[in-house]
PDB file of N, CA and C in Angstrom:
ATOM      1  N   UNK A   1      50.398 100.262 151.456  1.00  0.00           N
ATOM      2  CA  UNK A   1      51.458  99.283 151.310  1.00  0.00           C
ATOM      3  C   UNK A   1      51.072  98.312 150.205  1.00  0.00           C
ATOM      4  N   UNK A   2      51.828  98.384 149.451  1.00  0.00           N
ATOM      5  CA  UNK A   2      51.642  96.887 148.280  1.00  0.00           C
ATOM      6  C   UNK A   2      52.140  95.892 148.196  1.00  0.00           C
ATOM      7  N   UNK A   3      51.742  94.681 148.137  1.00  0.00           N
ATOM      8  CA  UNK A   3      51.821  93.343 148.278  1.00  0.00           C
ATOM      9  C   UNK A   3      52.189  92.996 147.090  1.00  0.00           C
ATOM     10  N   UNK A   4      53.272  92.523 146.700  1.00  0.00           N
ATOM     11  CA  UNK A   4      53.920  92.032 145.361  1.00  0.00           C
ATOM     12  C   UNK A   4      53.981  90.494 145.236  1.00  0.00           C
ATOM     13  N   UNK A   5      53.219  89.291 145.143  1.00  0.00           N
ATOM     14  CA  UNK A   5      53.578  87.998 145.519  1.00  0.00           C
ATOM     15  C   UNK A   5      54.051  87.722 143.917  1.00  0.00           C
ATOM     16  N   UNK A   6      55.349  87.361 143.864  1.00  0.00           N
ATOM     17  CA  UNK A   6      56.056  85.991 142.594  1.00  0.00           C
ATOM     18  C   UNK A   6      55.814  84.901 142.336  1.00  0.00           C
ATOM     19  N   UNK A   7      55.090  84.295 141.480  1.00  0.00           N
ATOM     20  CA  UNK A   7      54.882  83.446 140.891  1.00  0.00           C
ATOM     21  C   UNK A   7      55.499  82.338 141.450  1.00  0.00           C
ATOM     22  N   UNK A   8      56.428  82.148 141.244  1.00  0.00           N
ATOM     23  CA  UNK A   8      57.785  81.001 141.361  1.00  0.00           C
ATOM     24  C   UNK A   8      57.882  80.697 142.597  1.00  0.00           C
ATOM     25  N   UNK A   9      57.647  81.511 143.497  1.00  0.00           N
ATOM     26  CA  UNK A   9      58.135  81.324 145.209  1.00  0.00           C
ATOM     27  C   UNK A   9      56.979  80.553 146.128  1.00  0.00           C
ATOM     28  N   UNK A  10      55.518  81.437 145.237  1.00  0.00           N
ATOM     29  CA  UNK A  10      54.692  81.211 145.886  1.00  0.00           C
ATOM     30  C   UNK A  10      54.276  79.697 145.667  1.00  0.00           C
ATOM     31  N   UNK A  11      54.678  79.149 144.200  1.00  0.00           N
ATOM     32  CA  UNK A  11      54.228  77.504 143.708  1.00  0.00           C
ATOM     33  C   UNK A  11      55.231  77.336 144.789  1.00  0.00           C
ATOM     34  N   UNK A  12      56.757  77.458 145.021  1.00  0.00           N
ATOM     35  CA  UNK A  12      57.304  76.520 145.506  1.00  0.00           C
ATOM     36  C   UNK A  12      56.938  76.619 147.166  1.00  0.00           C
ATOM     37  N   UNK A  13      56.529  77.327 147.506  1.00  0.00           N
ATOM     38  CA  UNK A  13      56.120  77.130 148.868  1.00  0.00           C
ATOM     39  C   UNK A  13      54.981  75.983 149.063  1.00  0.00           C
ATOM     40  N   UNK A  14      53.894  76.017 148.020  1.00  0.00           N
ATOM     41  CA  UNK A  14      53.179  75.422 148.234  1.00  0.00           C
ATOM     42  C   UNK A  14      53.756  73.773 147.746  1.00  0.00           C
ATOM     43  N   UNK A  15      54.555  73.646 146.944  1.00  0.00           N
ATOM     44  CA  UNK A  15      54.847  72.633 146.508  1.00  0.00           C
ATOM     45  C   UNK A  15      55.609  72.025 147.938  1.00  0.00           C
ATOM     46  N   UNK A  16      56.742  72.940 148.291  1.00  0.00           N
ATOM     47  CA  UNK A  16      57.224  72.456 149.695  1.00  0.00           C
ATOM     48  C   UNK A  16      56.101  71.645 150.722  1.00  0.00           C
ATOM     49  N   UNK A  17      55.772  72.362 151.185  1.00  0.00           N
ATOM     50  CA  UNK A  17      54.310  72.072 152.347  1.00  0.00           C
ATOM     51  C   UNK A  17      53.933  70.818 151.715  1.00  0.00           C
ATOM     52  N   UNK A  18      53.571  70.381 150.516  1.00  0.00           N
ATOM     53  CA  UNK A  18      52.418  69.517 149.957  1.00  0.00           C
ATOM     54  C   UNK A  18      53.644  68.288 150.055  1.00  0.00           C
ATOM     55  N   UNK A  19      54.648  68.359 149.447  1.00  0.00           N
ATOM     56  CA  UNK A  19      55.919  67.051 149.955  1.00  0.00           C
ATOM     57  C   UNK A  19      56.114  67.032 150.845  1.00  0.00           C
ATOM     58  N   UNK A  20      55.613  67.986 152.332  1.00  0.00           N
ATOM     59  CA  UNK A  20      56.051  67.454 153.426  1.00  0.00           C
ATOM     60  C   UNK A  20      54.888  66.641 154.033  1.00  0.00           C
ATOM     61  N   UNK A  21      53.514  66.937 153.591  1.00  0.00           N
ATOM     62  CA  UNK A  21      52.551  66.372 153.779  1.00  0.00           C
ATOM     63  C   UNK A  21      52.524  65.284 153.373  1.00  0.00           C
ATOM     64  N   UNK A  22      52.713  65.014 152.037  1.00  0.00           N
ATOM     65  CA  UNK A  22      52.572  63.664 151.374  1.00  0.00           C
ATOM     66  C   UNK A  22      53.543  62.954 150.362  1.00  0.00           C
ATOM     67  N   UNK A  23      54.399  62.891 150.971  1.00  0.00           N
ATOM     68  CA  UNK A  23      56.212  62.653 150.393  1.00  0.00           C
ATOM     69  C   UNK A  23      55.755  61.976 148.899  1.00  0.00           C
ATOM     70  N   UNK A  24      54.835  60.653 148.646  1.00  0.00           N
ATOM     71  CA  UNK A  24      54.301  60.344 146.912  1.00  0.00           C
ATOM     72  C   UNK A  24      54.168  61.618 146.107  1.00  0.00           C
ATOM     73  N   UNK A  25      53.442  62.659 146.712  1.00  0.00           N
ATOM     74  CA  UNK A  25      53.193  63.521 145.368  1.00  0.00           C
ATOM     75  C   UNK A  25      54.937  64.691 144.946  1.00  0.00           C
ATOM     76  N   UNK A  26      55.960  63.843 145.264  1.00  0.00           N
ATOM     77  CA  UNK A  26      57.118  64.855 144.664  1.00  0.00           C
ATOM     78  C   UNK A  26      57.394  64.738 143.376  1.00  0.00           C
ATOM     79  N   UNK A  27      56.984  63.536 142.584  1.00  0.00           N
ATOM     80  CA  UNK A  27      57.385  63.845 141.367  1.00  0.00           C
ATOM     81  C   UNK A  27      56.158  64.180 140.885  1.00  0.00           C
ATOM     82  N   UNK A  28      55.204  64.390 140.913  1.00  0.00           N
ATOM     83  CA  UNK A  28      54.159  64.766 140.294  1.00  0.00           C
ATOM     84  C   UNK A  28      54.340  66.381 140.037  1.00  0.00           C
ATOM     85  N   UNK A  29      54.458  66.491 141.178  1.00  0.00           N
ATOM     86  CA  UNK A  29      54.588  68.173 141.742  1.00  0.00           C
ATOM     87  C   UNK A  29      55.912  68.937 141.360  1.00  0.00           C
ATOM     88  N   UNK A  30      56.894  68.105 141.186  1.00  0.00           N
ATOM     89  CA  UNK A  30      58.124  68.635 140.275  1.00  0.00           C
ATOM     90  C   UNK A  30      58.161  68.406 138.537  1.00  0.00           C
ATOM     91  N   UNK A  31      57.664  67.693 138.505  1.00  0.00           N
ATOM     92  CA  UNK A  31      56.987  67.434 136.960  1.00  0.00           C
ATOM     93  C   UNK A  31      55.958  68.698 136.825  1.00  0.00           C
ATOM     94  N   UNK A  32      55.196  68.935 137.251  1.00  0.00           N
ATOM     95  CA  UNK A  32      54.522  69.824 137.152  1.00  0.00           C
ATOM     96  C   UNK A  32      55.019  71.554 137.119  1.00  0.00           C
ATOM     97  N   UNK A  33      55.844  71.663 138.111  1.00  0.00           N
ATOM     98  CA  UNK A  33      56.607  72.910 138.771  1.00  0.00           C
ATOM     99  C   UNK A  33      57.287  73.079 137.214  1.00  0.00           C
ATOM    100  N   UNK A  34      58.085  71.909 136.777  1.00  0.00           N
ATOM    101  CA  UNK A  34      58.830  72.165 135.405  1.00  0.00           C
ATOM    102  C   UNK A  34      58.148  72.457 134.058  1.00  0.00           C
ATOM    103  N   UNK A  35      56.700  72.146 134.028  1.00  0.00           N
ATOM    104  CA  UNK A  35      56.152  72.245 132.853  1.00  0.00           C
ATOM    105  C   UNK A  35      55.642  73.815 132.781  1.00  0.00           C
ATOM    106  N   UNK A  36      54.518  74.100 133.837  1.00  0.00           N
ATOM    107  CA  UNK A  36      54.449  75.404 134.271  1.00  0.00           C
ATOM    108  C   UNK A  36      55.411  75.913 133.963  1.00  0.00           C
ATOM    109  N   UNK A  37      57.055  76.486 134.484  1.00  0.00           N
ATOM    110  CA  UNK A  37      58.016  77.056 134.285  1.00  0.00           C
ATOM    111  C   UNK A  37      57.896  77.198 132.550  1.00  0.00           C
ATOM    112  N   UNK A  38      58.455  75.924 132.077  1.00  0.00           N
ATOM    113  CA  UNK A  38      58.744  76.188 130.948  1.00  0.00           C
ATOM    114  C   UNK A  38      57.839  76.261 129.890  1.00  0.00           C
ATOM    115  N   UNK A  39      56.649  76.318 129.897  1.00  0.00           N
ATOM    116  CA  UNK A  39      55.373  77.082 129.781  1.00  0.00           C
ATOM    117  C   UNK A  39      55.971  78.401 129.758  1.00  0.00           C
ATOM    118  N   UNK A  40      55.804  78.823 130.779  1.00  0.00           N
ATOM    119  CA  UNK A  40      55.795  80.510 131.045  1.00  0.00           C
ATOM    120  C   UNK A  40      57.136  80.994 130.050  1.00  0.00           C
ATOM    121  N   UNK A  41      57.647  80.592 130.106  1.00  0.00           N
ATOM    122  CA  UNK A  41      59.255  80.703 129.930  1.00  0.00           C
ATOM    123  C   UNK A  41      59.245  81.130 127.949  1.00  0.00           C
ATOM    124  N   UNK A  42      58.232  79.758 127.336  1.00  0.00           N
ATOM    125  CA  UNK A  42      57.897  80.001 126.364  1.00  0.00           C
ATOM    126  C   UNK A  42      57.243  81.039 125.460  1.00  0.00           C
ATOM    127  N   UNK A  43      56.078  81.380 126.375  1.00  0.00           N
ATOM    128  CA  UNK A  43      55.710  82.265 126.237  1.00  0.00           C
ATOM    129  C   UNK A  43      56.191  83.749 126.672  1.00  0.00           C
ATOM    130  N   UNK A  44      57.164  83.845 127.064  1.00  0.00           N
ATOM    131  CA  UNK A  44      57.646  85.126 127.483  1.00  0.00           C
ATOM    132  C   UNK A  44      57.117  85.704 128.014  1.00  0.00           C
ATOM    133  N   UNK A  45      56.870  85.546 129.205  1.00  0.00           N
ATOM    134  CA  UNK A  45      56.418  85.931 130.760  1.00  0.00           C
ATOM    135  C   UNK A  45      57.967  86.460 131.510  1.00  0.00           C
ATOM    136  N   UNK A  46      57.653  87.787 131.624  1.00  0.00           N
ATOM    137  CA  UNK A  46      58.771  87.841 132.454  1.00  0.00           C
ATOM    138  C   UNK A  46      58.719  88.399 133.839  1.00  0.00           C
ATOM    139  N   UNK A  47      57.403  88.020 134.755  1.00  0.00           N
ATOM    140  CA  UNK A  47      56.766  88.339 136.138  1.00  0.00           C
ATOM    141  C   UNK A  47      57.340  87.021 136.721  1.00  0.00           C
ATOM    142  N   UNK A  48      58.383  85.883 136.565  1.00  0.00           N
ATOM    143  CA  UNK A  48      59.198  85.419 137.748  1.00  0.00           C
ATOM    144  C   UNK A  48      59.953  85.878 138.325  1.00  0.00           C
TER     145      UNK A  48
END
């Protein structure tokens, strides 16, 4: 059986969990989520 984990789902899970833990770090962590993205995005990554 192969395990395929996505990029995108797996940050936002963790990003989820971490704002429910500690509601201050959401803009950090969405600031972040967006740079990553558009990072990847730039570079033409197309494994999201």
């Amino acid at each position: 059986m192969n395990l395929h984990l996505s990029l995108a789902p797996l940050v936002s899970l963790i990003a989820g969990i971490l704002i429910l833990v500690i509601p201050r770090l959401l803009n950090y962590i969405v600031a972040l989520y967006l740079i990553i993205i558009g990072i990847l995005g730039l570079v033409g990554s197309n494994t999201l």
